[in-house]
Protein backbone atom coordinates (compact mmCIF):
# COMPACT_ATOMS: atom_id res chain seq x y z
CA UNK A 1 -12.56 25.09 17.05
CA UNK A 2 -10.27 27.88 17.07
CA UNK A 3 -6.20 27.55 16.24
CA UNK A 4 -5.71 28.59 19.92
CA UNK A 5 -8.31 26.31 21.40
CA UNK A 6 -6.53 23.75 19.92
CA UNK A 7 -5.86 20.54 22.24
CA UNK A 8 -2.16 21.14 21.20
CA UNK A 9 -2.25 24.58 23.41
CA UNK A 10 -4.14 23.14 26.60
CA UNK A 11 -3.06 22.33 29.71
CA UNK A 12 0.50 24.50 29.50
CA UNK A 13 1.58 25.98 32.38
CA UNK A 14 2.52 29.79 31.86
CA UNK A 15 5.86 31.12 30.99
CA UNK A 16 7.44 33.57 32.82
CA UNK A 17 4.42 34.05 35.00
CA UNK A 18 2.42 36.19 32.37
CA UNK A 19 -1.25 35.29 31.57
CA UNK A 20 -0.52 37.34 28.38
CA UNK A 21 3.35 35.44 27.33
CA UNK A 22 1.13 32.27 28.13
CA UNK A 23 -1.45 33.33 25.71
CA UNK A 24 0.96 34.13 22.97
CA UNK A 25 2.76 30.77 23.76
CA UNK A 26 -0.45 28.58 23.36
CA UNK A 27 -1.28 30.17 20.18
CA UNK A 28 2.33 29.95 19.08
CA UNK A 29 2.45 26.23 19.54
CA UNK A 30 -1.34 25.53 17.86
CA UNK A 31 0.31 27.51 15.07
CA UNK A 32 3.18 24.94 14.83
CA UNK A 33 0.71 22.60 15.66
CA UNK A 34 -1.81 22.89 13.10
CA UNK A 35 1.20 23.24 10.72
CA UNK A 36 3.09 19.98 11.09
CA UNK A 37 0.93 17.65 12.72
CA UNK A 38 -2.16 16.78 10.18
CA UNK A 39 0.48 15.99 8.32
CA UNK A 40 3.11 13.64 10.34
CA UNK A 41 -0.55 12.16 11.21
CA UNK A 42 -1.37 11.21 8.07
CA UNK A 43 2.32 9.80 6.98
CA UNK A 44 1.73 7.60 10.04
CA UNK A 45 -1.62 6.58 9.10
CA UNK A 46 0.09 5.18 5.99
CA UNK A 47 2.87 3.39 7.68
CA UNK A 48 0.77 1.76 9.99
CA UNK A 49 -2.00 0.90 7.65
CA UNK A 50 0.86 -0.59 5.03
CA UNK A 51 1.91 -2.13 8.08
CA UNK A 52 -0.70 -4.08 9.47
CA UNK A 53 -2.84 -4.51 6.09
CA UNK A 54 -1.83 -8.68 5.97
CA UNK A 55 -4.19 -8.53 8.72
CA UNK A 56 -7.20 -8.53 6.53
CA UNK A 57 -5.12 -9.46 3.72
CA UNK A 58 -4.81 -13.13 4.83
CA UNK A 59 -8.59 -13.61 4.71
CA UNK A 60 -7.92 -14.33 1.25
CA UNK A 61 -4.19 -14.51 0.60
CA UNK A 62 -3.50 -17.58 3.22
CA UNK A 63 -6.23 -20.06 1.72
CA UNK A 64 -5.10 -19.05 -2.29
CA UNK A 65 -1.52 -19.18 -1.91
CA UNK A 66 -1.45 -21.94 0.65
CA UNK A 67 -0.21 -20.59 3.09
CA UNK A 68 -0.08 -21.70 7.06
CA UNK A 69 -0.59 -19.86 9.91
CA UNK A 70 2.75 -19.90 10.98
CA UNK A 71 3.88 -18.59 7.87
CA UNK A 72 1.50 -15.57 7.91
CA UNK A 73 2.77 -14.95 11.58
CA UNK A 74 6.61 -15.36 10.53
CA UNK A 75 5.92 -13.03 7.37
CA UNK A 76 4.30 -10.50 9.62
CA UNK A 77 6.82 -10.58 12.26
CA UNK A 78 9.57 -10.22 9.29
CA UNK A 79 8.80 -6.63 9.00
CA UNK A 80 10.36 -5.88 12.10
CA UNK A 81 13.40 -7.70 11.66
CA UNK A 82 15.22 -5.10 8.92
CA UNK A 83 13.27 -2.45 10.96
CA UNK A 84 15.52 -2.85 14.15
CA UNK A 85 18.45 -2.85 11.80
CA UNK A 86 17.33 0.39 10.15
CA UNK A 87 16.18 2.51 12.36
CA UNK A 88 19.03 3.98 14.86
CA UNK A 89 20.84 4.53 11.17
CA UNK A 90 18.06 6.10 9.94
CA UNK A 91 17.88 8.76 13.31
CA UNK A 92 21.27 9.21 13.08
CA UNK A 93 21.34 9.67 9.30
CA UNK A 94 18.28 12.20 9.35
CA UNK A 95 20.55 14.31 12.15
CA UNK A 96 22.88 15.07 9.73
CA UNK A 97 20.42 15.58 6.04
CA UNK A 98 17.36 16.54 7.87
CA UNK A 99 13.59 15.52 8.15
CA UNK A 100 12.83 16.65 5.22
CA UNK A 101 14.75 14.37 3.10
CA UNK A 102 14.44 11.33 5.53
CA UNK A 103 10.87 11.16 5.75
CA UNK A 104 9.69 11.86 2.10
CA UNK A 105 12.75 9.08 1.14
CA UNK A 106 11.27 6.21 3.75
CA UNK A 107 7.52 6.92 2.52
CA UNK A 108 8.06 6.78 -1.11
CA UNK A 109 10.52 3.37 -0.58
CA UNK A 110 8.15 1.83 1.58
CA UNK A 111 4.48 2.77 -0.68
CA UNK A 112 6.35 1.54 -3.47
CA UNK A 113 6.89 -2.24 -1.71
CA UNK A 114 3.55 -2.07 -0.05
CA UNK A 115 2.33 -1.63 -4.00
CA UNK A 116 4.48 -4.82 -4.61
CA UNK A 117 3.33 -7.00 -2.19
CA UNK A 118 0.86 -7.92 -5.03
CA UNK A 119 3.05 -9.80 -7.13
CA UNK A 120 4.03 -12.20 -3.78
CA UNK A 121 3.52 -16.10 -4.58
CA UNK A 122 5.79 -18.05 -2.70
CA UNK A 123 6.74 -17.59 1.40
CA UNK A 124 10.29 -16.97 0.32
CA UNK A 125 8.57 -14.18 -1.71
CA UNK A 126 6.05 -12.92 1.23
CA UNK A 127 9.66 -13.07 4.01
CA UNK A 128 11.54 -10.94 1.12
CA UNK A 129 9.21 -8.54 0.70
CA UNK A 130 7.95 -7.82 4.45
CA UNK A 131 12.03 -7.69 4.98
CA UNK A 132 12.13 -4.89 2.92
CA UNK A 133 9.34 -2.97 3.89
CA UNK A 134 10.23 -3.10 7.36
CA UNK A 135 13.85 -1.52 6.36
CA UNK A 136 12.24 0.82 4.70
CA UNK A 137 9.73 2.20 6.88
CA UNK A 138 12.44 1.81 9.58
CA UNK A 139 12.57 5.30 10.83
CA UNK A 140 9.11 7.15 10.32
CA UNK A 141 7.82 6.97 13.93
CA UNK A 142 11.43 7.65 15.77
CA UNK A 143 12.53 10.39 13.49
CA UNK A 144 9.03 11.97 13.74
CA UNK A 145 9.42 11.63 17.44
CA UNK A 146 13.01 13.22 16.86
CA UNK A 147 11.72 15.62 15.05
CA UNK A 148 8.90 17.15 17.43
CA UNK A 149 11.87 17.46 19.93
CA UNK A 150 13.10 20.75 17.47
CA UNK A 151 9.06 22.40 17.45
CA UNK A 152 7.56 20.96 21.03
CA UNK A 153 9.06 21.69 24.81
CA UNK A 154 8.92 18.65 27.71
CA UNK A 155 5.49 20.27 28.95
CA UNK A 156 3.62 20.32 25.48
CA UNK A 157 4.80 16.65 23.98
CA UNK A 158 3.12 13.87 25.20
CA UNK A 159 0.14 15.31 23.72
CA UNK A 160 1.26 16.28 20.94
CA UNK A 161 2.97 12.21 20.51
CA UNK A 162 -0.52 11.52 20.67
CA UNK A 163 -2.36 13.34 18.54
CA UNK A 164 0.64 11.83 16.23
CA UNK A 165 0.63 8.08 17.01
CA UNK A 166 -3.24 7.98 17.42
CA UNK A 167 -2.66 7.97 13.69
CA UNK A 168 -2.34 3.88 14.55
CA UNK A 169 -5.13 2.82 15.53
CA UNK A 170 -7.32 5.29 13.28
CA UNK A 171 -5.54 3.41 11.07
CA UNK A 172 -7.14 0.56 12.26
CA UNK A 173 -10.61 2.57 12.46
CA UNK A 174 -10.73 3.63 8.93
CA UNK A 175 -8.52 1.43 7.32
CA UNK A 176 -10.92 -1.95 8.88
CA UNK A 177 -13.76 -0.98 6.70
CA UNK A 178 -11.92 0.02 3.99
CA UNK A 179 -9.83 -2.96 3.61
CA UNK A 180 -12.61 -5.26 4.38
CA UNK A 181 -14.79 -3.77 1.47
CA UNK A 182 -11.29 -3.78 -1.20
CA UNK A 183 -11.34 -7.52 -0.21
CA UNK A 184 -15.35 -8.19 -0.83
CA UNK A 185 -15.62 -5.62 -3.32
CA UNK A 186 -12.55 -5.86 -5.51
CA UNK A 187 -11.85 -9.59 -5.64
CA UNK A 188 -11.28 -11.22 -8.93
CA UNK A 189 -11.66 -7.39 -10.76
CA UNK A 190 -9.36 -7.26 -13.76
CA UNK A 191 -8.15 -10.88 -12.54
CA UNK A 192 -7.01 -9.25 -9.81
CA UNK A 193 -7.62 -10.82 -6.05
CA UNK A 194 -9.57 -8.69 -3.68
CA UNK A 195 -6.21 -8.93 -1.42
CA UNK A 196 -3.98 -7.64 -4.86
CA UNK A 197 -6.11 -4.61 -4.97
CA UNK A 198 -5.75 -4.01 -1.24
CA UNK A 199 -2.28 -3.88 -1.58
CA UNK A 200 -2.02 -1.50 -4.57
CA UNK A 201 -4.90 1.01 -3.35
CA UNK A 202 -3.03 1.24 -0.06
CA UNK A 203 0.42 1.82 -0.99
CA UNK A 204 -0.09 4.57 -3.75
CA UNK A 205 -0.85 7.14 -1.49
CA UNK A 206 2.21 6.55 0.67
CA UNK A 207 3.99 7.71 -2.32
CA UNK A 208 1.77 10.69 -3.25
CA UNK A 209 2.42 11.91 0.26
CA UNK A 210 5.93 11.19 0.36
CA UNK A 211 6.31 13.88 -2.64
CA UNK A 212 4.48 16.07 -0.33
CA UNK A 213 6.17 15.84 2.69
CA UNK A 214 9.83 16.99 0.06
CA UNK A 215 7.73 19.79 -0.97
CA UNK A 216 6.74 21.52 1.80
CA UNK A 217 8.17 19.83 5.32
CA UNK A 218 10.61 22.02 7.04
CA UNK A 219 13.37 20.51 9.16
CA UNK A 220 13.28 23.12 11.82
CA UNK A 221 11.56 26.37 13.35
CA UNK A 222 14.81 28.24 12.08
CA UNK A 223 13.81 26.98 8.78
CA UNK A 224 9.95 27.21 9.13
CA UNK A 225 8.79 30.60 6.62
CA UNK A 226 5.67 30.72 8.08
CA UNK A 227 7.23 31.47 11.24
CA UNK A 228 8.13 34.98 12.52
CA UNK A 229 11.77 36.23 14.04
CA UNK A 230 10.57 36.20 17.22
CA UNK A 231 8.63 32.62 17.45
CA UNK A 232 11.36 31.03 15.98
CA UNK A 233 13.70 32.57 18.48
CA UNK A 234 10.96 31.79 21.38
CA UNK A 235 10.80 28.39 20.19
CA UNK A 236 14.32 28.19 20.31
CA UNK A 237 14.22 29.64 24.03
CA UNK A 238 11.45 27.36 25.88
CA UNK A 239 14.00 24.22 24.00
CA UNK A 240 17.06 25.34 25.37
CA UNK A 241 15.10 25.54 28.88
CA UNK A 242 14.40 21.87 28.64
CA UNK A 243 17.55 21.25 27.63
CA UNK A 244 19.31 22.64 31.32
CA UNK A 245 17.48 20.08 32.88
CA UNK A 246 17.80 16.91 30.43
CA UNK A 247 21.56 16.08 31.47
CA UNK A 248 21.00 12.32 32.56
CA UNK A 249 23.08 11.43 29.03
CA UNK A 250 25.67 13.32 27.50
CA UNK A 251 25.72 11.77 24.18
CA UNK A 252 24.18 8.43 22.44
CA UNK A 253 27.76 6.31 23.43
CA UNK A 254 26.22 7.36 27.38
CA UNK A 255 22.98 6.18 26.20
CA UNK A 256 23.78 3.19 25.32
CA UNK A 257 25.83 2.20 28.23
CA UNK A 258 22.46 3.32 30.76
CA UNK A 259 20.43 0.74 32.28
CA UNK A 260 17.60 2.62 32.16
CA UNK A 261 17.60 3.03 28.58
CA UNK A 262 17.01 -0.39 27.96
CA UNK A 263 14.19 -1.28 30.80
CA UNK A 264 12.44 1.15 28.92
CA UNK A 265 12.69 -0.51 25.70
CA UNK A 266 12.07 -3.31 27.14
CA UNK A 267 8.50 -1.65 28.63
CA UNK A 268 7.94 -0.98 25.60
CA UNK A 269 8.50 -4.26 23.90
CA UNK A 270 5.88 -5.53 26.04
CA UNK A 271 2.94 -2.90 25.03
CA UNK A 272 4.11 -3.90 21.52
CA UNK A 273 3.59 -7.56 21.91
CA UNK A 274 -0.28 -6.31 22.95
CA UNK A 275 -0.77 -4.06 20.28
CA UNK A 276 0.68 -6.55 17.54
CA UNK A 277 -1.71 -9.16 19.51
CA UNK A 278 -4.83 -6.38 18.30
CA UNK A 279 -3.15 -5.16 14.72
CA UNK A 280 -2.96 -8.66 12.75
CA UNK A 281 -5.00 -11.12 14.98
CA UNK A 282 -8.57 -9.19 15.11
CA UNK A 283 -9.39 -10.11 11.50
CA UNK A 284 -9.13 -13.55 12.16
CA UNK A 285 -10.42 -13.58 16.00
CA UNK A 286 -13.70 -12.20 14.72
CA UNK A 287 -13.63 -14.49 12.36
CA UNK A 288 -13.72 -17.00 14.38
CA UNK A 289 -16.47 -15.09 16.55
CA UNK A 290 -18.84 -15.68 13.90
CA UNK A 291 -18.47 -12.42 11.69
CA UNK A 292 -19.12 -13.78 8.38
CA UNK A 293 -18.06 -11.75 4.97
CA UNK A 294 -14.92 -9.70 4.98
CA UNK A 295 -16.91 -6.22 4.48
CA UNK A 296 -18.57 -7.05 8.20
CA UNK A 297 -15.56 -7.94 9.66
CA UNK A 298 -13.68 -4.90 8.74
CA UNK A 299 -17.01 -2.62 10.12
CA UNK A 300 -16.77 -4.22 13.41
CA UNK A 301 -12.78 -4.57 13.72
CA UNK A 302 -13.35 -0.58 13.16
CA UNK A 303 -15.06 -0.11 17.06
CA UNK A 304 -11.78 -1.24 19.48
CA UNK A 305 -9.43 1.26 17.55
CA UNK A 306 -12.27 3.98 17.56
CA UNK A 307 -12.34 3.51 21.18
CA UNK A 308 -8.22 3.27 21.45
CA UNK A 309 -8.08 6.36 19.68
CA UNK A 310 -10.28 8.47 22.05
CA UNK A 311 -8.92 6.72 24.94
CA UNK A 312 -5.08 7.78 24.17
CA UNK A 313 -5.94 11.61 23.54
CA UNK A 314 -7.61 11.51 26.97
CA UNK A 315 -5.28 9.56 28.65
CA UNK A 316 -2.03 11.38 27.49
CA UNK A 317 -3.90 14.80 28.13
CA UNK A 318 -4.40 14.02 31.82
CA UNK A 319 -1.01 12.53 31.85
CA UNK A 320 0.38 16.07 30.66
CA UNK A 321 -1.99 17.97 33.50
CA UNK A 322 -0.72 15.96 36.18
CA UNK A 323 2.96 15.26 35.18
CA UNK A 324 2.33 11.69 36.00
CA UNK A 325 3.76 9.25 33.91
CA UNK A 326 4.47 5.50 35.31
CA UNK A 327 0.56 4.74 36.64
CA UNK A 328 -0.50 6.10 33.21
CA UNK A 329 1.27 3.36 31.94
CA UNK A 330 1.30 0.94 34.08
CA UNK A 331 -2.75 0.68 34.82
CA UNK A 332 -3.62 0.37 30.98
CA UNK A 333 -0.50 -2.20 30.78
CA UNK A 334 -2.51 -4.22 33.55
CA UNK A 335 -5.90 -3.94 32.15
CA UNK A 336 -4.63 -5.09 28.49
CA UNK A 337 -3.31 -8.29 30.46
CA UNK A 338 -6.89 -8.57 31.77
CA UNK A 339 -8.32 -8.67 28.51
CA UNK A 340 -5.64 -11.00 26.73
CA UNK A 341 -7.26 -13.21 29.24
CA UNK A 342 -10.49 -12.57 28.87
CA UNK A 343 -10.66 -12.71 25.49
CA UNK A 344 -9.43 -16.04 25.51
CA UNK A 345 -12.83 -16.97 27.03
CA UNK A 346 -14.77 -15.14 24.13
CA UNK A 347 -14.58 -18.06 21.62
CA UNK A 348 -17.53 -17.57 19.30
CA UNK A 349 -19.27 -14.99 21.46
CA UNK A 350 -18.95 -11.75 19.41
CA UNK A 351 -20.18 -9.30 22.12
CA UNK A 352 -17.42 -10.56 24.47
CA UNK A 353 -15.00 -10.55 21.37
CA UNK A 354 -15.50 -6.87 20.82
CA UNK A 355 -15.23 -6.08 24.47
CA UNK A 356 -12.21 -7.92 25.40
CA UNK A 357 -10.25 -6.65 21.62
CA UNK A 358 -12.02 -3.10 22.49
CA UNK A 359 -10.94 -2.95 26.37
CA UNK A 360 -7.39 -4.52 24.97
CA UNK A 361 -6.78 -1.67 22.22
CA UNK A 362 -7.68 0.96 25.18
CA UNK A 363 -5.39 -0.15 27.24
CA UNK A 364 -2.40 -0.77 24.96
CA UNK A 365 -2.99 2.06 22.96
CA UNK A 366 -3.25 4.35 25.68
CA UNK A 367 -0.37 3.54 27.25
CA UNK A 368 2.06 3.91 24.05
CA UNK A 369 2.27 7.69 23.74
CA UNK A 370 2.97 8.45 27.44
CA UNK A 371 5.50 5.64 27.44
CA UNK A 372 7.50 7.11 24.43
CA UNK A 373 7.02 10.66 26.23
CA UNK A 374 9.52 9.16 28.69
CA UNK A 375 12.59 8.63 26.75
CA UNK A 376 12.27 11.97 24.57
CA UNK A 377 12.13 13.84 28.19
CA UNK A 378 15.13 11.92 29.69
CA UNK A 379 17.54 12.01 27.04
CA UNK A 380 19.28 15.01 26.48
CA UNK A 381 19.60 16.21 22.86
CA UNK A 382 22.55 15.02 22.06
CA UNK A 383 21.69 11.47 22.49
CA UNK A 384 18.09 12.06 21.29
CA UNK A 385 18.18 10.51 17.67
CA UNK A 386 19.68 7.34 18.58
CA UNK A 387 18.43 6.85 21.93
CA UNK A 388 14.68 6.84 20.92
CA UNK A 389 15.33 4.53 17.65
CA UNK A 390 17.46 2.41 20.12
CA UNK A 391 14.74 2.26 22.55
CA UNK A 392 11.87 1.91 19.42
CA UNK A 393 14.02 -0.99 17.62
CA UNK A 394 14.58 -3.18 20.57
CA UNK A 395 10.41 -2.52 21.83
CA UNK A 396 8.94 -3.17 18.15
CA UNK A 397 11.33 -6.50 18.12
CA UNK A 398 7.71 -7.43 20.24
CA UNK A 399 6.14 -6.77 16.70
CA UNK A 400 8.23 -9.75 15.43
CA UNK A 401 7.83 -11.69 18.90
CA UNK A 402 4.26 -11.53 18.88
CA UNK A 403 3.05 -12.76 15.53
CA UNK A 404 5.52 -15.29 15.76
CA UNK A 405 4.25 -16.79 18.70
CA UNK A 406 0.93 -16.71 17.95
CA UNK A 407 0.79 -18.06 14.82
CA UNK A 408 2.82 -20.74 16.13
CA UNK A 409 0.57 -21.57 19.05
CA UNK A 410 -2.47 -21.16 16.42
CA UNK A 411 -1.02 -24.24 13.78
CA UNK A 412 -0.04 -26.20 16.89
CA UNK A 413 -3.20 -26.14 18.46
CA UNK A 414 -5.62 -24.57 16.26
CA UNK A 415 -6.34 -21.71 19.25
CA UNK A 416 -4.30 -19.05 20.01
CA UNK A 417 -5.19 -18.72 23.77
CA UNK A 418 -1.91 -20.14 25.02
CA UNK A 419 -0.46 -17.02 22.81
CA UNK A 420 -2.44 -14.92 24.63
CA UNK A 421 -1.78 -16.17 27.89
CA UNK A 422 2.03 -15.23 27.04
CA UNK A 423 1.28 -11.80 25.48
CA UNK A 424 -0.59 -11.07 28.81
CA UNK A 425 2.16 -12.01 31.16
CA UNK A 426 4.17 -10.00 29.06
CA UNK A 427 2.20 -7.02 29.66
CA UNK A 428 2.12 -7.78 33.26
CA UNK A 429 6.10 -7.92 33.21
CA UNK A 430 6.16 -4.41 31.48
CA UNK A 431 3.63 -3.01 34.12
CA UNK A 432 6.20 -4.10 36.66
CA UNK A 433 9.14 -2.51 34.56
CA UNK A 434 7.66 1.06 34.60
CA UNK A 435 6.87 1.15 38.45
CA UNK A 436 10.03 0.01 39.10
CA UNK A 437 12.35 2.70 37.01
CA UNK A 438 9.91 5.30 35.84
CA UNK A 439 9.78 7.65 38.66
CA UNK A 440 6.14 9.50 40.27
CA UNK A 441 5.70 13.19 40.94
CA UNK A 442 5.08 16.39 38.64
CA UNK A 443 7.95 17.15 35.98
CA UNK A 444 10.02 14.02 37.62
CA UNK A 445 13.69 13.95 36.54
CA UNK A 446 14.34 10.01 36.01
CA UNK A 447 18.07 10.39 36.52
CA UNK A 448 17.65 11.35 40.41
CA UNK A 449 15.99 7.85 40.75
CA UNK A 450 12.65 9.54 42.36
């Protein structure tokens, strides 16, 4: 594949009614494309593997440090805590020194506390540390969201937010059989446990690339030397078209006094709660299914975020064709509900384990990047960088609800269906949010209420 057959250049309408201008722009944006994105996708391929890593992790880690199932799922929850604290500071801070600085300082910070998860003994020591990796990863996704406002226009960027945030669940695609073989392979090397190593061979290269992303990250087009006069100044052009039209909030004080800010942080608390319900629980549900050694486990947990990842680059591409954005959320919101459900029925069947966790991961997945496409659209720039961590800190507050509940419901009962009776309702509740404030039609301006 050519630079300008890129997916990041398809599906744009023309500019200025030229088949030629329209040519230049696609191959100006695969340009900037090919360019920034590889990169931002492998930073969040980091994050969200250092994330959601206690997922296989507690194979081992629960049964030799003794710990419950409600303290894994309060540990994991932690995380997001300090990372609702963080992260409108961390927009507005990177406003002012630039991405640059921002994002190389959070993935150092945060590879270096993945690294020390190692030494954890104690719960007081597993809370502390998942506190402080979720303040400092507190920022990555938002400010990388921020910062494809400066490169992308409204009609290019909820594909390009998902060729950026499939990075999650091929995080879950490669990182499954990787961790699952650290955990087999590793275990009891250099007196080390298989879930030690996982920690340490995970986190170092969230530092590596952190040192990368100082060296050679720009923090705009005007600052982009691989860029000529004129793209930077057409980039600049097609931004300050979107920006005539995105005058629903003046500033981030406006933002934070607008309804609709929050119902869509709230919709996407919801799709968190289902994605957190796929991230940590999978290891352990097909576990329970009858997948035996960690190495298998972490093969098969690899086949629901394969099939999440191609389903969100093919959902948020039609999304982008049609200008549709509510039933592209909604649907997928409803069918992950369906599967929370059925999946509940699975038990020790594997083949209806896989579907239900595969049809689940589809759905939620899908749904995220055309659901944070919203907010970047209706926000005008000046209330951009706080408006989108304000809206991502209150939604990935689900990523504390969720394994919270769960592992709850899971040391009550020893089954964690009534947990995913809840997550489902939840997702039913967040289909209902988006039909109800996220308007229909082409290029739809939310603040006229459409």
């Amino acid at each position: 594949m050519t630079a300008t057959e890129s997916p990041l250049a398809e599906g744009a309408p023309p500019v200025g009614g030229s088949s030629g201008r329209e040519g230049s722009a696609k191959a100006l944006y695969s340009k900037i494309g090919w360019r920034l994105i590889p990169l931002l996708f492998a930073g969040y391929v980091l994050a969200y593997l250092d994330r959601i890593n206690i997922g296989f992790a507690q194979l081992q880690m629960k049964d030799e440090l003794g710990f419950s199932a409600a303290v894994y799922g309060l540990g994991a929850g932690l995380y997001f805590a300090t990372y609702f604290v963080f992260e409108v500071p961390s927009n507005l801070l990177m406003k002012r020194i630039g991405a640059r600085l921002t994002l190389s300082r959070i993935m150092v910070l945060w590879g270096l506390v993945s690294i020390g998860m190692l030494f954890v003994q104690t719960p007081a020591q597993f809370y502390a540390m998942r506190l402080l990796l979720g303040a400092f990863e507190a920022g990555y996704a938002p400010g990388v969201m921020l910062l494809l406002t400066y490169w992308f226009p409204n009609d290019r960027r909820a594909r390009v937010m998902a060729l950026f945030l499939c990075g999650s669940p091929i995080a879950g695609a490669l990182g499954s059989p990787i961790s699952g073989w650290i955990l087999q392979g590793m275990n009891d090397v250099a007196g080390l446990g298989g879930w030690q190593w996982l920690f340490l061979i995970e986190g170092l290269p969230s530092v590596a690339l952190g040192v990368i992303f100082f060296l050679v990250l720009p923090d705009a087009p005007a600052k982009a030397k691989w860029l000529t006069g004129d793209e930077r100044r057409r980039v600049a052009a097609d931004l300050v078209v979107d920006g005539a039209s995105g005058q629903a909030n003046k500033g981030f004080g406006s933002a934070l006094r607008d309804i609709n800010v929050y119902v869509m942080a709230l919709a996407w608390f919801t799709v968190v709660c289902g994605i957190q319900a796929v991230s940590f629980w999978m290891p352990l549900m097909l576990k329970d299914a009858g997948v035996g050694t960690p190495a298998q486990i972490g093969a098969w947990a690899s086949v629901p975020f394969a099939a999440a990842t191609i389903t969100m680059l093919l959902l948020s591409r039609h999304s982008d064709r049609t200008g549709e954005r509510r039933w592209h959320i909604a649907i997928p919101c409803m069918t992950g509900a369906t599967a929370l459900i059925l999946l509940s029925f699975a038990g020790a069947n594997l083949a209806l384990a896989l579907l239900a966790l595969a049809l689940l991961a589809c759905s939620v997945y899908g749904a995220m990047p055309i659901l944070l496409s919203v907010p970047v659209k209706y926000l005008a720039p000046g209330a951009r960088a706080g408006g989108i961590a304000l809206i991502n800190s209150i939604g990935l507050s689900g990523g504390f609800v969720s394994p919270l509940i769960l592992g709850w419901v899971k040391t009550q009962t020893g089954s964690v269906n009534n947990g995913l009776y809840c997550m489902a309702g939840l997702l039913v509740i967040g289909a209902a949010l988006v039909l109800t404030v996220i308007p229909t039609g082409p290029r739809a301006d939310l603040s006229r209420g459409e």
